[in-house]
Protein backbone atom coordinates (compact mmCIF):
# COMPACT_ATOMS: atom_id res chain seq x y z
CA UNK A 1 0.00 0.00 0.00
CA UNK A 2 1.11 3.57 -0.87
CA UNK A 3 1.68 6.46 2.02
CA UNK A 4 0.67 9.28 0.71
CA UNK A 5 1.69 12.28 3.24
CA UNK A 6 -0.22 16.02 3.79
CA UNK A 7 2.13 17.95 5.51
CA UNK A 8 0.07 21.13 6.88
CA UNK A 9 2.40 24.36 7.60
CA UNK A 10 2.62 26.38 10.54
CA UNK A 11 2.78 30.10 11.25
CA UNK A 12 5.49 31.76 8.51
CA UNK A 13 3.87 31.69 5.20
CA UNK A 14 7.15 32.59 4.11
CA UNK A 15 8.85 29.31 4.86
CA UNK A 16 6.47 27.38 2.26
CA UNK A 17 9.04 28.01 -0.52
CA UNK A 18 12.11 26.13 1.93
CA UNK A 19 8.88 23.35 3.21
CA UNK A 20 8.06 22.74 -0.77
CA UNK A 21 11.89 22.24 -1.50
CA UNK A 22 12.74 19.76 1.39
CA UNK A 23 9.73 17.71 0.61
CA UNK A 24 10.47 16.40 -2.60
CA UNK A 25 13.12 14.33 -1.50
CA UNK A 26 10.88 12.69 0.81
CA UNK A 27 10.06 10.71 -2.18
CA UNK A 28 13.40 8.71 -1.60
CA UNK A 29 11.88 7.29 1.08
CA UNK A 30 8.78 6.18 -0.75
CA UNK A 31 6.54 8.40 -0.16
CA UNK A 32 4.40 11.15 -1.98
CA UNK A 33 4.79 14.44 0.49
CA UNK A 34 3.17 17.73 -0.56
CA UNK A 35 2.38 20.65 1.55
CA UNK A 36 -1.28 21.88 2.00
CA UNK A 37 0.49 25.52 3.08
CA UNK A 38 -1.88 26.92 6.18
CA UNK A 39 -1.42 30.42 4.81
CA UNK A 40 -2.40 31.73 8.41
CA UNK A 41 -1.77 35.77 7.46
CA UNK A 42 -4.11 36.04 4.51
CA UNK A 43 -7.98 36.47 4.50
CA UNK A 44 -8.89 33.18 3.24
CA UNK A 45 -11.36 31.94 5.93
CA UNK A 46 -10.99 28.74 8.81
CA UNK A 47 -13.32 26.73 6.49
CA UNK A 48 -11.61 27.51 3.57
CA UNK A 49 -7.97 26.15 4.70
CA UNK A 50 -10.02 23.22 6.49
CA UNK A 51 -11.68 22.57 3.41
CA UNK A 52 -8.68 22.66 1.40
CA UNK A 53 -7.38 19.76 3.52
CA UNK A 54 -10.30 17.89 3.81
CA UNK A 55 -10.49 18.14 -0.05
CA UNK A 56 -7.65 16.77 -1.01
CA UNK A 57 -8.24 13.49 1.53
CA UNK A 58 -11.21 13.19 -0.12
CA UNK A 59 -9.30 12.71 -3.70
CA UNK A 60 -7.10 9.91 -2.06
CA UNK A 61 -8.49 6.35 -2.89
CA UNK A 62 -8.09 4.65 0.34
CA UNK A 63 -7.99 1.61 -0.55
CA UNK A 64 -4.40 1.98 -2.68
CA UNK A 65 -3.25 4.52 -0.02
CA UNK A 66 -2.48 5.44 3.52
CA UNK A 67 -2.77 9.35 4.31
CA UNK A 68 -0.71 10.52 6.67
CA UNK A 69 -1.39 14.47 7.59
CA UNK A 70 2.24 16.16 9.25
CA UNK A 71 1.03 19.24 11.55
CA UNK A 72 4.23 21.73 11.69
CA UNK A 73 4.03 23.95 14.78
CA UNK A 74 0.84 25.82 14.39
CA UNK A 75 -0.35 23.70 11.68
CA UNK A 76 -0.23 20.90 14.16
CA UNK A 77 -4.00 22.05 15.73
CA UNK A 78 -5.27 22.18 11.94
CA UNK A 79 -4.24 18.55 11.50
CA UNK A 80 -6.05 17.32 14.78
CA UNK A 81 -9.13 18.85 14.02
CA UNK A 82 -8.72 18.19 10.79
CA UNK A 83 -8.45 14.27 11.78
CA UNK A 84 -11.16 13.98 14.24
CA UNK A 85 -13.17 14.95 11.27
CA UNK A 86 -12.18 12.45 8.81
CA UNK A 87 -10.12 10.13 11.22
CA UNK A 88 -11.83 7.03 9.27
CA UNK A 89 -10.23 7.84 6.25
CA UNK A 90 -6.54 9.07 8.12
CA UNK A 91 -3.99 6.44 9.08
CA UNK A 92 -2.14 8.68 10.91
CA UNK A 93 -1.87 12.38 12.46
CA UNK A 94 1.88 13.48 13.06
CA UNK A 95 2.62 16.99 14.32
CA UNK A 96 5.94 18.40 14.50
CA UNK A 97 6.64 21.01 17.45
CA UNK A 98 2.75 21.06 17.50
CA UNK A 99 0.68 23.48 19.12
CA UNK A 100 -1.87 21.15 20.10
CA UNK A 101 -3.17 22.65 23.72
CA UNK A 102 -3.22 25.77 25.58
CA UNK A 103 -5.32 28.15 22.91
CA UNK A 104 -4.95 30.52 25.95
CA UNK A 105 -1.64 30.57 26.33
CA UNK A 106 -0.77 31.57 23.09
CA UNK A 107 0.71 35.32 23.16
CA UNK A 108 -2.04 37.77 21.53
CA UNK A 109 0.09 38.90 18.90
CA UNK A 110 -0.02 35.88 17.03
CA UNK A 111 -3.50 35.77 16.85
CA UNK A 112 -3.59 39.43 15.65
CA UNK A 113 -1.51 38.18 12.73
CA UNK A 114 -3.33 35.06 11.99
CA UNK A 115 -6.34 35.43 13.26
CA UNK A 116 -7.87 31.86 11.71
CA UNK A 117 -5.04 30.50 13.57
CA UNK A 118 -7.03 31.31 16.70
CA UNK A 119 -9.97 29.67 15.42
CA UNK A 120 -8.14 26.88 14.95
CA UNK A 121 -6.68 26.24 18.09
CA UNK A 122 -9.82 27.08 20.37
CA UNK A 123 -11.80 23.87 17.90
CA UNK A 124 -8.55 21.47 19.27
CA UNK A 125 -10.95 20.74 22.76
CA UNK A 126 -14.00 19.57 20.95
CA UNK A 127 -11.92 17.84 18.44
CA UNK A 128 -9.90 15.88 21.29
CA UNK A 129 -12.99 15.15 22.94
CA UNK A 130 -14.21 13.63 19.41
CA UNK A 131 -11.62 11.21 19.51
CA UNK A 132 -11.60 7.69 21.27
CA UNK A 133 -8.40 6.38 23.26
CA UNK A 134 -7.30 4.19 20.39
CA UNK A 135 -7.57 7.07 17.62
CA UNK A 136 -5.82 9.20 20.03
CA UNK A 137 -2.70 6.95 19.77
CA UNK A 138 -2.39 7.28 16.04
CA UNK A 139 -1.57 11.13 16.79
CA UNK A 140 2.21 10.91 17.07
CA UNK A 141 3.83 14.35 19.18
CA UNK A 142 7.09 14.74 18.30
CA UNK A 143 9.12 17.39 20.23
CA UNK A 144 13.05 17.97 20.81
CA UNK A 145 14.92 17.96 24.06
CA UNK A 146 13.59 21.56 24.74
CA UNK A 147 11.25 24.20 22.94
CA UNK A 148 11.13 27.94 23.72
CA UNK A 149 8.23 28.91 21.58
CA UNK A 150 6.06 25.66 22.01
CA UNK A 151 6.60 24.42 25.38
CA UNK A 152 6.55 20.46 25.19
CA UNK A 153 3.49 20.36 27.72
CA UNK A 154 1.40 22.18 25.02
CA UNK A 155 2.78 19.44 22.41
CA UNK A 156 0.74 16.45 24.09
CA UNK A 157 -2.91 15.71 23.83
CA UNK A 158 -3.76 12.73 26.34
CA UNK A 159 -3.07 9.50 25.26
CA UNK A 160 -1.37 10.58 22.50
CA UNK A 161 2.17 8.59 21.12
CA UNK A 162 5.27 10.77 22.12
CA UNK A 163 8.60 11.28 20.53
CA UNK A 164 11.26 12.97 21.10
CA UNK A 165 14.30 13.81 18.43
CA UNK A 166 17.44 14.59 19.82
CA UNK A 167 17.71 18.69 19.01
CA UNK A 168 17.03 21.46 20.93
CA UNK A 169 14.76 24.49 19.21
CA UNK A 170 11.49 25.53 17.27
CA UNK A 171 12.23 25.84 14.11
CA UNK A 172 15.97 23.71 14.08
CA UNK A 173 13.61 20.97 15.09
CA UNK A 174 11.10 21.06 12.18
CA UNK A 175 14.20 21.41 9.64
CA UNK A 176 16.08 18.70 11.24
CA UNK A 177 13.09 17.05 10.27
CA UNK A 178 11.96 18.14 7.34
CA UNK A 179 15.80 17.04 6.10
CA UNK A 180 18.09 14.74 8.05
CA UNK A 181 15.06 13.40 9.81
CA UNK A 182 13.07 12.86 7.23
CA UNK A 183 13.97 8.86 6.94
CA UNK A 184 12.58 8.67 10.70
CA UNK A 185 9.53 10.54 9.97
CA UNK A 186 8.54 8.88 7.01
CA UNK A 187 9.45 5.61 8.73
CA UNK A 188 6.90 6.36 11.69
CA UNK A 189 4.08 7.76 9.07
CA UNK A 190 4.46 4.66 6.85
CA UNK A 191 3.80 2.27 10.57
């Protein structure tokens, strides 16, 4: 069966171009990985980006393939929802340096600049509560040794599969694996 992989950005619109880039070579690893890019800033609506995601599951014959959807920081609450909403269809939900708890502890500037990003994360507690103890450990939190912009704490949903790669840092973390630990990430989507 093929693994098809939806990797769903975080905050920094701006990073899609170096996201798109690293992602192709996933395919060495035998996978198909293309970014669904959150595009937080602009005015495109909550539903819209949802849909956008929800779409292109939709197009995926799962019968041939596995989906996989890769949160990214922010990008990591759109996935759970995102998932609780379609978890029959999802294999797996992986987020990297996720923001996956504590909508309220999230500094008010961000949501000034992404203000969808807001709605996102205050939908992660009725999306959680959507999902059983067994779908809960086919969300896989993967965090470094320490994280000063998401705090590992606010990583973990309950009952959730934890890993942790051995870097320290927001956004060295997601390169690390976006690019050397890309083998180990496509290894754990493909389980």
């Amino acid at each position: 069966m093929k693994t098809e992989i939806l990797y769903i950005s975080g905050l920094g619109d701006h990073y899609d171009w170096i996201r798109q880039f690293t992602l192709r070579f996933w395919k060495l690893y035998g996978v198909n990985a293309r970014l669904i890019s959150s595009s937080w800033s602009n005015n495109e609506s909550y539903e819209e980006k949802f849909e956008r995601i929800t779409d292109a599951i939709d197009a995926i014959d799962t019968r041939t393939t596995k989906i996989v959807l890769i949160g990214e920081s922010g990008g990591g609450s759109l996935a759970i929802n995102v998932f609780a909403s379609r978890k029959e269809k999802i294999h797996k939900t992986i987020t990297i340096c996720g923001k996956n708890n504590g909508p309220e502890l999230v500094a008010p500037h961000y949501y000034k600049r992404n203000p969808t990003f807001k709605i996102s994360m205050y939908n992660l507690k009725e999306s959680v509560a959507a999902l059983s103890k067994s779908e809960r450990q086919r969300v896989v939190s993967i965090y470094p040794l320490y994280d000063g912009v998401v705090p590992i704490r606010e990583t973990l949903i309950p009952n959730c599969k934890q890993v942790q790669l051995p870097s320290i840092g927001h956004l060295g973390t997601i390169f690390f694996a976006l690019t050397f630990g890309a083998y180990f990430i496509v290894k754990l989507a493909k389980k």
